[in-house]
Structures are given as C-alpha cells and as structure tokens.
N, C-alpha and C. Protein backbone atom coordinates (compact mmCIF):
# COMPACT_ATOMS: atom_id res chain seq x y z
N UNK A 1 8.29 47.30 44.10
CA UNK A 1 7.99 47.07 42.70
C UNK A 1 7.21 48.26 42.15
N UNK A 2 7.42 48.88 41.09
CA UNK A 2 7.03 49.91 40.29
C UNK A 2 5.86 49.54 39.58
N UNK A 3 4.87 49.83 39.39
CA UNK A 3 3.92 49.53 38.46
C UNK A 3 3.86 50.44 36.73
N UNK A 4 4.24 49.60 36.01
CA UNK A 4 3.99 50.76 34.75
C UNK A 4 3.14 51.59 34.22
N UNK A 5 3.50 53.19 34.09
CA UNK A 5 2.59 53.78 33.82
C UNK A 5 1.37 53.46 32.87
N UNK A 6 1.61 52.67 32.09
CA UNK A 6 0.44 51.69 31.32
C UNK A 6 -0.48 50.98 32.09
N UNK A 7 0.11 50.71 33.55
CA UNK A 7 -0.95 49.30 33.92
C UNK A 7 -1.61 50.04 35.32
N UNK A 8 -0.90 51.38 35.60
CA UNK A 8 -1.15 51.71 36.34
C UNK A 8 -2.90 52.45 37.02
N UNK A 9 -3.44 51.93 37.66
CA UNK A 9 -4.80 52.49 38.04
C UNK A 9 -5.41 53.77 37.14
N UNK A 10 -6.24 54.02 36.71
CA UNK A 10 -7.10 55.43 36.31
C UNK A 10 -7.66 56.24 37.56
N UNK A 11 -7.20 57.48 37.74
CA UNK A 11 -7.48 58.10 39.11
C UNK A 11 -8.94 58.88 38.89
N UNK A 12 -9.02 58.73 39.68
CA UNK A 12 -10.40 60.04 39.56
C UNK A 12 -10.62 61.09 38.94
N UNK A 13 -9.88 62.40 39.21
CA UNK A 13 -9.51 63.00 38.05
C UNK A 13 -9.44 63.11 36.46
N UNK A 14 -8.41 61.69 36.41
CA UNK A 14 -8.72 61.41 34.91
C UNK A 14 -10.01 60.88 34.35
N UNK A 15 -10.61 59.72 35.20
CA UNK A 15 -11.90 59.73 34.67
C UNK A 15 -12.88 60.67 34.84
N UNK A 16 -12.54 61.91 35.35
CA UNK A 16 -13.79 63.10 35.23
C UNK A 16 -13.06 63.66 34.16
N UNK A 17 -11.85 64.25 34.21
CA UNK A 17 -11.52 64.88 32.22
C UNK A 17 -12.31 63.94 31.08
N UNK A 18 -11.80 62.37 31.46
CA UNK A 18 -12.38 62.35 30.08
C UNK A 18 -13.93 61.82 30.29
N UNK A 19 -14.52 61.74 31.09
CA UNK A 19 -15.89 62.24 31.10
C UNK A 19 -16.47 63.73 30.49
N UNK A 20 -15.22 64.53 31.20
CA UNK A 20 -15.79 65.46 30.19
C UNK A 20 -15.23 65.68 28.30
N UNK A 21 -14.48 64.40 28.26
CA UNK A 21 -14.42 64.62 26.99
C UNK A 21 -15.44 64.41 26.26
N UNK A 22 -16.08 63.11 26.64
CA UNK A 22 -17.26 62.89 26.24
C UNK A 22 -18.14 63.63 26.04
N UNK A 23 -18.46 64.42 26.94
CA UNK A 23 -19.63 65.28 26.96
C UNK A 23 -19.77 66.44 25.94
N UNK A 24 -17.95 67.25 25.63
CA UNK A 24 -17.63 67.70 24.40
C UNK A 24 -18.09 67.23 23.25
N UNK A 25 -17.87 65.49 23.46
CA UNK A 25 -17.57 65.21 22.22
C UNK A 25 -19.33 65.05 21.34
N UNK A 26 -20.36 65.29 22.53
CA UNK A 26 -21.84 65.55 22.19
C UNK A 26 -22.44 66.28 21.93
N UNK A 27 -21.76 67.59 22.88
CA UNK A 27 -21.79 68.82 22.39
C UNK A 27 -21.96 68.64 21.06
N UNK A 28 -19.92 68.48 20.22
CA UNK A 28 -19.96 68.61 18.85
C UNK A 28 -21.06 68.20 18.09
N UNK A 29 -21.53 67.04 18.44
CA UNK A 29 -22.35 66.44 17.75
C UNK A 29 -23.89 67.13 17.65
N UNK A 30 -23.82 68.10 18.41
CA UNK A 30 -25.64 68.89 18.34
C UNK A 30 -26.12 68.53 19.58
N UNK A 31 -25.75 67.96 20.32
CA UNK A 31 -26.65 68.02 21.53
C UNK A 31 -26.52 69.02 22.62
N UNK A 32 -27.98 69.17 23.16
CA UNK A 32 -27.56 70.32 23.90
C UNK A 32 -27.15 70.21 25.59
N UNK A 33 -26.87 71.50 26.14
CA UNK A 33 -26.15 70.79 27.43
C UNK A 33 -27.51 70.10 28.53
N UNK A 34 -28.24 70.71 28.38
CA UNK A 34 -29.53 70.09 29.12
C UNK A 34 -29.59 68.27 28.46
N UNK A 35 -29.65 67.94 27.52
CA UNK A 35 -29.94 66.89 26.73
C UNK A 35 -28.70 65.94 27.14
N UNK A 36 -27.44 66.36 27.16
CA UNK A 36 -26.34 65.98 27.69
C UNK A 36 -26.21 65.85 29.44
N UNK A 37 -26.84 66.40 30.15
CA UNK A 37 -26.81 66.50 31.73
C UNK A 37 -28.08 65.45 31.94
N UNK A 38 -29.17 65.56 31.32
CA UNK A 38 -29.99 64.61 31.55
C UNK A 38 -29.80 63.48 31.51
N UNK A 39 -28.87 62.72 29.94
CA UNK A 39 -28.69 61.53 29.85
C UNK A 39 -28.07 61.02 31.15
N UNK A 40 -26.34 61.72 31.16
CA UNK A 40 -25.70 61.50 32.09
C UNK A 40 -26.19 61.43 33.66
N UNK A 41 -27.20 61.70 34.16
CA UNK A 41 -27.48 61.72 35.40
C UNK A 41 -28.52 60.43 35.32
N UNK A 42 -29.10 60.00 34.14
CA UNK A 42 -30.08 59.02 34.13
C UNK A 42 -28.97 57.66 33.98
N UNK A 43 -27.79 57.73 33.47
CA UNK A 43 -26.99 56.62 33.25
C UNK A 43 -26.35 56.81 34.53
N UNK A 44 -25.97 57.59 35.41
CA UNK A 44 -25.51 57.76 36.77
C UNK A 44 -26.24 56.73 37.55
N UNK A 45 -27.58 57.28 37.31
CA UNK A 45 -28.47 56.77 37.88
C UNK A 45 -28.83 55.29 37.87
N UNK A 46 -28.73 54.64 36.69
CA UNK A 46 -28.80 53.38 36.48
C UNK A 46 -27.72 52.68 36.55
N UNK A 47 -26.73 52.88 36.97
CA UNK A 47 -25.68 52.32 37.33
C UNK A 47 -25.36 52.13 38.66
N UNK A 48 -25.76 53.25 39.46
CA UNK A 48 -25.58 53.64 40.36
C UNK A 48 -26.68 52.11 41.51
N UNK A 49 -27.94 52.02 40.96
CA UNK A 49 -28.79 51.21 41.25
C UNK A 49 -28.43 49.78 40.80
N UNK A 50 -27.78 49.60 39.26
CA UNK A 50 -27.37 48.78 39.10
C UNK A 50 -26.23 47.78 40.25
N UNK A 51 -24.97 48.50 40.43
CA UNK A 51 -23.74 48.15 41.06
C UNK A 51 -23.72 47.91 42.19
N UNK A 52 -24.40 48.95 43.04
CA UNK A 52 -24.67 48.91 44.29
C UNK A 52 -25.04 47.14 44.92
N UNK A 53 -24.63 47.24 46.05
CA UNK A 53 -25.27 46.30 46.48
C UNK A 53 -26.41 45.88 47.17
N UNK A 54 -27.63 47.12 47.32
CA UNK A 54 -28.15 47.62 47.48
C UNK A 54 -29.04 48.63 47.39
N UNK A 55 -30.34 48.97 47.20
CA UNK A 55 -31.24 50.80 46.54
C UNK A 55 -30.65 51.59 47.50
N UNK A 56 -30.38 51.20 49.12
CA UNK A 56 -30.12 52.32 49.67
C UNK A 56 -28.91 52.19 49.97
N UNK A 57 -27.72 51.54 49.35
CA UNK A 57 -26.31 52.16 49.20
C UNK A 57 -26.52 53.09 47.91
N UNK A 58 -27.30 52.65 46.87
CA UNK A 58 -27.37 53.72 45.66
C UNK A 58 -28.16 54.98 45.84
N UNK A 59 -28.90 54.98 46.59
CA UNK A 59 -29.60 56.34 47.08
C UNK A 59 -28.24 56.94 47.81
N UNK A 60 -28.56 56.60 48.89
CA UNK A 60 -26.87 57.47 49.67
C UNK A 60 -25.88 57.78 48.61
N UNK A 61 -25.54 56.84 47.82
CA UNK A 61 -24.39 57.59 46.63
C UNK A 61 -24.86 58.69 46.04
N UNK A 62 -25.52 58.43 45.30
CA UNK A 62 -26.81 59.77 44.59
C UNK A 62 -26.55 60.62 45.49
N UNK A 63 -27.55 60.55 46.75
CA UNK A 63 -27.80 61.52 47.49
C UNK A 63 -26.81 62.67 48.30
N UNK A 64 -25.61 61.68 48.13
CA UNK A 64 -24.40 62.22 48.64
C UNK A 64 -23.85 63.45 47.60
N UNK A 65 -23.81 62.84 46.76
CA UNK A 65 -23.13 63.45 45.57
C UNK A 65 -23.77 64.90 45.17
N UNK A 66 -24.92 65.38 45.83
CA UNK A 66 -26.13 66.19 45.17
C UNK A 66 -25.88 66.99 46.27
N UNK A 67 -25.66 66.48 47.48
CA UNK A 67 -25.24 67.39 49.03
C UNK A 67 -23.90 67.73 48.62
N UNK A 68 -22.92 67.04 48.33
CA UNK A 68 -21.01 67.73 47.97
C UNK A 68 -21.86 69.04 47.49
N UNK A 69 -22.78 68.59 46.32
CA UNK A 69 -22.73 69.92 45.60
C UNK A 69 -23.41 71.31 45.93
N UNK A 70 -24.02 71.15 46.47
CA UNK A 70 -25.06 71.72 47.36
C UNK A 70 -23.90 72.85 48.52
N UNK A 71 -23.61 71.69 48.80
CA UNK A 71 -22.69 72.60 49.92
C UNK A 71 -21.64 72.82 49.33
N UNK A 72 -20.96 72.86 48.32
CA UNK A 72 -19.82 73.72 47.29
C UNK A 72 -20.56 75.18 47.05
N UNK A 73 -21.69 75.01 46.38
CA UNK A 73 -22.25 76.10 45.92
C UNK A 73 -23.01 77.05 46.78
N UNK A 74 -22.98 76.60 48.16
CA UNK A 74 -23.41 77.47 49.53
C UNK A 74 -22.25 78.10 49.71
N UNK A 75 -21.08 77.14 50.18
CA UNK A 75 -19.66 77.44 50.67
C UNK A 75 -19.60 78.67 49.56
N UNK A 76 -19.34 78.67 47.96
CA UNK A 76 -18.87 79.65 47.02
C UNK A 76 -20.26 81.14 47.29
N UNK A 77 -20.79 80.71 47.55
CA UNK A 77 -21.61 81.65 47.36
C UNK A 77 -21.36 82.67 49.31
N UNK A 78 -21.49 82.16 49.90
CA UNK A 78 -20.57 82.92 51.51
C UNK A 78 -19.22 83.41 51.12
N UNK A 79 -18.45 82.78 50.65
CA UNK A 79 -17.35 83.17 50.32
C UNK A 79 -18.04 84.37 49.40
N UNK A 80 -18.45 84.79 48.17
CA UNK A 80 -18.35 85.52 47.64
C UNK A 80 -19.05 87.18 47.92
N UNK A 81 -19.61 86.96 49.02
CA UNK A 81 -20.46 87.73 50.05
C UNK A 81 -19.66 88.44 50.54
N UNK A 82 -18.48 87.88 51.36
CA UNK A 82 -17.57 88.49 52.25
C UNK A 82 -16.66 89.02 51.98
N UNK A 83 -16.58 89.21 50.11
CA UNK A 83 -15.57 89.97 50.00
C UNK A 83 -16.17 91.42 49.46
C-alpha cells in the first residue's frame, strides 16, 4: 500500500528547512540573529524537558546535540588544516 504524498510523514530535513523558514521569517521582521538563536534554543529547551520522559533523557538530548556539533566543527576544522 502506497501512502499519499499528502499523508505521508514530515522527514527531518523538511522540518529543519522550514525551521529555517521561520527563523527568516524573524529575521524579516527585525530580529536579530542572536535574539533569534536565543529564543530557539530556550524553546528547544523547554520542550525538550517538557516531552522527555525524563530531565536526564532531556539533558542527554541537549547534550547530545551540542557534542554532533562540536565534533562537526573539530572534524571541519582538521579537515581544513590538511589541505
């Protein structure tokens, strides 16, 4: 059975584009990107504590998410060394 592209799941991806539509769409509005990164990490944050079933499944999420990045921006930064 086919599922229709209408009913079909929202992937990850798409909810980070239009996350970042949003964030555009605050931009437009005058806000600045600090003012915009703050909210968003404080509503991360409260959700994150919220949903969980647990503070320390929501810490580990957090905390996880802050290490991906961490080690993206180590990884890019070796990489950009060696060439």
């Amino acid at each position: 059975m086919t599922i229709p592209k209408e009913k079909m799941p929202i992937t990850y991806e798409e909810m980070y584009e239009e996350l970042l539509d949003v964030t555009e769409h605050f931009a437009n509005q005058g806000a600045s990107v600090f003012d915009v990164a703050n909210l968003m990490s404080r509503f991360v944050t409260e959700m994150a504590f919220d949903c969980a079933p647990c503070p320390n499944k929501a810490t580990h999420l957090l905390l996880s998410a802050i290490t991906d990045r961490i080690e993206r921006d180590h990884s890019e930064d070796a990489d950009a060394s060696q060439t």
